[in-house]
PDB file of N, CA and C in Angstrom:
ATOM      1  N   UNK A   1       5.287  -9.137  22.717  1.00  0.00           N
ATOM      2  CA  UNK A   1       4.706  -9.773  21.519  1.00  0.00           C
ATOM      3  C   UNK A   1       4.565 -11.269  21.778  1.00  0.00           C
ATOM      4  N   UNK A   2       3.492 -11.905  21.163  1.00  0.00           N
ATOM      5  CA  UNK A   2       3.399 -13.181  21.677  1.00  0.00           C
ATOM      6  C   UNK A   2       4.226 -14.250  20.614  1.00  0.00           C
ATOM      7  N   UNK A   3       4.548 -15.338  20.982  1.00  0.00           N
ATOM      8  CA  UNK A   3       5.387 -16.445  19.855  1.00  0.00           C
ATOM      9  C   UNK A   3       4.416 -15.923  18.677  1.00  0.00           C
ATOM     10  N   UNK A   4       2.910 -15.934  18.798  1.00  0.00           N
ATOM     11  CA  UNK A   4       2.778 -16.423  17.398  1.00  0.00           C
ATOM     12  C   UNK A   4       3.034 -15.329  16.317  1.00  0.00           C
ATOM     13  N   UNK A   5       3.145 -14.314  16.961  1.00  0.00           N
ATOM     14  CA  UNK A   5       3.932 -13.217  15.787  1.00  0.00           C
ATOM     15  C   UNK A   5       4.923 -13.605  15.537  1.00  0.00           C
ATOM     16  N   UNK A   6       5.575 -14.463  15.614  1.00  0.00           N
ATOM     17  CA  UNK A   6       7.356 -15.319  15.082  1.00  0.00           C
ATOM     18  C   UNK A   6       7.582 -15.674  13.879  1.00  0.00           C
ATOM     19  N   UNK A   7       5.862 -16.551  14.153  1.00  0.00           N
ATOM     20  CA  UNK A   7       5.891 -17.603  12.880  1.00  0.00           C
ATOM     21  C   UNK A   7       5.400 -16.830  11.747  1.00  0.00           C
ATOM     22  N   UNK A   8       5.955 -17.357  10.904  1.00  0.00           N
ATOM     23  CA  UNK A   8       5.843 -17.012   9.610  1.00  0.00           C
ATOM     24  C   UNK A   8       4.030 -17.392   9.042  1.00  0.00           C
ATOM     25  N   UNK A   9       3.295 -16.121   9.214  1.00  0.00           N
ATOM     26  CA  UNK A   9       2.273 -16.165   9.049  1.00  0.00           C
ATOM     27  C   UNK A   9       1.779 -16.156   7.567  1.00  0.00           C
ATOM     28  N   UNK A  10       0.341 -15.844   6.618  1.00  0.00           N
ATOM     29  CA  UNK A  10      -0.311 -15.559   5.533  1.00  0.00           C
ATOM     30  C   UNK A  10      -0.289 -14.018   5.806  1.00  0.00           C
ATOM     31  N   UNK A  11       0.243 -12.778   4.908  1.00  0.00           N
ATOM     32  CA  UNK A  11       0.389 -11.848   4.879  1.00  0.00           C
ATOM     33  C   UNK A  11      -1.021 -11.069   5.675  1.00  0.00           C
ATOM     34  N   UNK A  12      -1.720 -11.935   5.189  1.00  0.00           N
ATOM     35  CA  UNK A  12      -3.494 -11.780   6.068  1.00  0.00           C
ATOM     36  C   UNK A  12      -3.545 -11.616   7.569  1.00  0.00           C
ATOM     37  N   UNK A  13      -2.489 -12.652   8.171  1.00  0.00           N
ATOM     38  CA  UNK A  13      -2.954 -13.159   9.812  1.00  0.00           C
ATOM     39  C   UNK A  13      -1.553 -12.480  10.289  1.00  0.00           C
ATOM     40  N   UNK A  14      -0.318 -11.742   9.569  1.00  0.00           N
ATOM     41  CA  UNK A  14       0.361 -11.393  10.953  1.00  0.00           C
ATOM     42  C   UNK A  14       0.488  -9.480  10.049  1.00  0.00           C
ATOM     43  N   UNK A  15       0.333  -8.829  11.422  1.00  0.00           N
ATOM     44  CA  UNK A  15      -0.315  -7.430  11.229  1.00  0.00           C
ATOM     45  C   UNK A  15       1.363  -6.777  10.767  1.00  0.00           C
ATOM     46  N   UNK A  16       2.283  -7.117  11.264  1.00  0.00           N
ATOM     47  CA  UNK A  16       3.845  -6.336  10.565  1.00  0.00           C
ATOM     48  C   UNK A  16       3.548  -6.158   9.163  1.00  0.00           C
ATOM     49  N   UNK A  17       3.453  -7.694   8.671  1.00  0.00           N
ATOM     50  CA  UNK A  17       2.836  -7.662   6.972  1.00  0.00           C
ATOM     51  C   UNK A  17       2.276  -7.177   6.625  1.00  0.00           C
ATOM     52  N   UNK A  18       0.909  -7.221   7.474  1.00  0.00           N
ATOM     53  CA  UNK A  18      -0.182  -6.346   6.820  1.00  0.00           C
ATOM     54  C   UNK A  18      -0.265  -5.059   6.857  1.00  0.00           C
ATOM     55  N   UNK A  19       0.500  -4.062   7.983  1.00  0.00           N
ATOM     56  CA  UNK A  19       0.832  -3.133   7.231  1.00  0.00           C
ATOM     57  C   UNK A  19       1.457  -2.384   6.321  1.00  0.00           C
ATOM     58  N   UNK A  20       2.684  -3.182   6.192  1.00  0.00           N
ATOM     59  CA  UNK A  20       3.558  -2.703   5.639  1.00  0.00           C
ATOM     60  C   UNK A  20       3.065  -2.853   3.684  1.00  0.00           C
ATOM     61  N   UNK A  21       1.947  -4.178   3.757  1.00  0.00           N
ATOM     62  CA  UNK A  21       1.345  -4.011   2.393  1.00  0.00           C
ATOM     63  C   UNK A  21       0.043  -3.229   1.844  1.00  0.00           C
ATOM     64  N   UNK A  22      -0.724  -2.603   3.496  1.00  0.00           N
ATOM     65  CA  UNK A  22      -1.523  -1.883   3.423  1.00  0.00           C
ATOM     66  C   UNK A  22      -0.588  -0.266   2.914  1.00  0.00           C
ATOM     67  N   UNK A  23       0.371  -0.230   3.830  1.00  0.00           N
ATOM     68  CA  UNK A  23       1.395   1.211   3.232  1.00  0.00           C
ATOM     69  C   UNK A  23       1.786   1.189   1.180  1.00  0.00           C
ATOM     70  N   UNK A  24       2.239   0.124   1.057  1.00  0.00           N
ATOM     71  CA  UNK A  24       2.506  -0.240  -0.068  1.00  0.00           C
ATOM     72  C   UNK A  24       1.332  -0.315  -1.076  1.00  0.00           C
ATOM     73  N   UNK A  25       0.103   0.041  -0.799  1.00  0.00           N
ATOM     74  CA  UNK A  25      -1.085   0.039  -1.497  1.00  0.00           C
ATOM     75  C   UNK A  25      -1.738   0.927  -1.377  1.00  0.00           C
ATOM     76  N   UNK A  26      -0.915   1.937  -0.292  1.00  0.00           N
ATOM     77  CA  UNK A  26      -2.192   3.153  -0.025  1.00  0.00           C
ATOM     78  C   UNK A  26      -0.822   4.106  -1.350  1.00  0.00           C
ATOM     79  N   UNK A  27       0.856   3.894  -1.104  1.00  0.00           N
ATOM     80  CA  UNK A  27       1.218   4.181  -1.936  1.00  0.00           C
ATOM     81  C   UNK A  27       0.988   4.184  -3.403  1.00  0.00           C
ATOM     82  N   UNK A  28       0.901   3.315  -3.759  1.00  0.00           N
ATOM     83  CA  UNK A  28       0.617   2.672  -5.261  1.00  0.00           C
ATOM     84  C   UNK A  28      -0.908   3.857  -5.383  1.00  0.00           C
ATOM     85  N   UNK A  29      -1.788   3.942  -4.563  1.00  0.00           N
ATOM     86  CA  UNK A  29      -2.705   4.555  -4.976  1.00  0.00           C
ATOM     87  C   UNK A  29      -2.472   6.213  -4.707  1.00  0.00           C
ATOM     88  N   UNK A  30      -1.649   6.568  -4.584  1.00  0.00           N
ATOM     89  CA  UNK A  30      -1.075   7.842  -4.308  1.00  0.00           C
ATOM     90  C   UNK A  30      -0.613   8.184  -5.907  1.00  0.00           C
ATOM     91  N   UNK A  31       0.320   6.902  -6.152  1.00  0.00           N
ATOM     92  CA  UNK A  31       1.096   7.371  -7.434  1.00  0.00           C
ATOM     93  C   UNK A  31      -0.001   7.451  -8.554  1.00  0.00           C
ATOM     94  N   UNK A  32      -1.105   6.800  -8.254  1.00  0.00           N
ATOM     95  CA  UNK A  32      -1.860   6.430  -9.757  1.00  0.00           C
ATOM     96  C   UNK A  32      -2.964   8.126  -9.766  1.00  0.00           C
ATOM     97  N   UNK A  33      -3.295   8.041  -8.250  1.00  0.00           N
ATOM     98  CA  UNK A  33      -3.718   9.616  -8.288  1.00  0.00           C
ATOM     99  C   UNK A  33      -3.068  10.530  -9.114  1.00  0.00           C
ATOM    100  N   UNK A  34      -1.647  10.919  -8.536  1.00  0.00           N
ATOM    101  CA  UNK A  34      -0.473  12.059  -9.028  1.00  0.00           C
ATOM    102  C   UNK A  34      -0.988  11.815 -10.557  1.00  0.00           C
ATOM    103  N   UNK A  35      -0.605  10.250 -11.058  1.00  0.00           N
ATOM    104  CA  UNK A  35      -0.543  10.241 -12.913  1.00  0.00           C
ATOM    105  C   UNK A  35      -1.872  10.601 -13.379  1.00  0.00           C
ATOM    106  N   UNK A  36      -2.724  10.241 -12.697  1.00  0.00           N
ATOM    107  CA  UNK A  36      -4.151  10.355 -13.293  1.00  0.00           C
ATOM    108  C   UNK A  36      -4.367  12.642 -13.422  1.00  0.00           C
ATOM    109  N   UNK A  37      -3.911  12.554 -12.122  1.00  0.00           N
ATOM    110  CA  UNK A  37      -4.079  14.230 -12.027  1.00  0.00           C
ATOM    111  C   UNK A  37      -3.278  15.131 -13.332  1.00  0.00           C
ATOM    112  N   UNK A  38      -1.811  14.469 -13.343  1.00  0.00           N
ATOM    113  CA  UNK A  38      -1.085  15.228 -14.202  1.00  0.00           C
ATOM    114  C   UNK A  38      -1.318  14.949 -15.872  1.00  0.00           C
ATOM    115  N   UNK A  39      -2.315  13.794 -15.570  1.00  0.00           N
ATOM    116  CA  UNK A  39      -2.688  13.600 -17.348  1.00  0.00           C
ATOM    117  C   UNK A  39      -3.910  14.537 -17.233  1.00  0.00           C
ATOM    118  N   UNK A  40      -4.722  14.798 -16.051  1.00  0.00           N
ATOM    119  CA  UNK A  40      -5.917  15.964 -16.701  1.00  0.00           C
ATOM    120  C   UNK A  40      -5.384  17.060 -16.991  1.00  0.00           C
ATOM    121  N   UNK A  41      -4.709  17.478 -16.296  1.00  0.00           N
ATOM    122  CA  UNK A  41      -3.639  19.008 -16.281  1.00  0.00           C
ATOM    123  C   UNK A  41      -3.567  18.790 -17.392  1.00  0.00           C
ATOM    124  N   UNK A  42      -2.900  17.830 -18.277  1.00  0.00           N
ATOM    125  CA  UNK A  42      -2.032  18.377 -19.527  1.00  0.00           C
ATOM    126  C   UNK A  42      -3.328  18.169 -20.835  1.00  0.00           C
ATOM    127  N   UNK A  43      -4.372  17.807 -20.567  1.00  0.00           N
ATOM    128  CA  UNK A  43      -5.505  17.806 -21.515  1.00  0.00           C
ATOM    129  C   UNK A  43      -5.823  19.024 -21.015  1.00  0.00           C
ATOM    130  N   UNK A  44      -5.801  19.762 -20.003  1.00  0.00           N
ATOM    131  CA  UNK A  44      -6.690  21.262 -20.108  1.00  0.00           C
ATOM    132  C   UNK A  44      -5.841  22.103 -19.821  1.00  0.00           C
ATOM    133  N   UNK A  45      -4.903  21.833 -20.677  1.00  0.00           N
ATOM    134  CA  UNK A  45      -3.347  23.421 -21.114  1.00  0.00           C
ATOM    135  C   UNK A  45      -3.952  23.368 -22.364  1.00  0.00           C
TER     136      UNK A  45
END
C-alpha cells in the first residue's frame, strides 16, 4: 500500500472508506427494500 493510503483522506479519495460507506448504503437500501416490501404484503392480506 502506498503512504498515501495513511493519510487521512475525504471519504471520496481513500477507497477503505469508500467502501465500507458504499457497504453501508447498499445496506440501508436493503433495509428500505425489506420495509417497503413488508408494507405491500400487509396492504394485500
Amino acid at each position: 500500500m502506498s503512504a498515501l493510503g495513511r493519510v487521512n483522506l475525504p471519504p471520496a479519495l481513500n477507497p477503505d472508506l469508500l467502501d465500507a460507506h458504499a457497504a453501508a448504503a447498499a445496506e440501508e437500501k436493503v433495509r428500505e427494500a425489506a420495509r417497503l416490501w413488508a408494507q405491500a404484503a400487509d396492504r394485500w392480506q
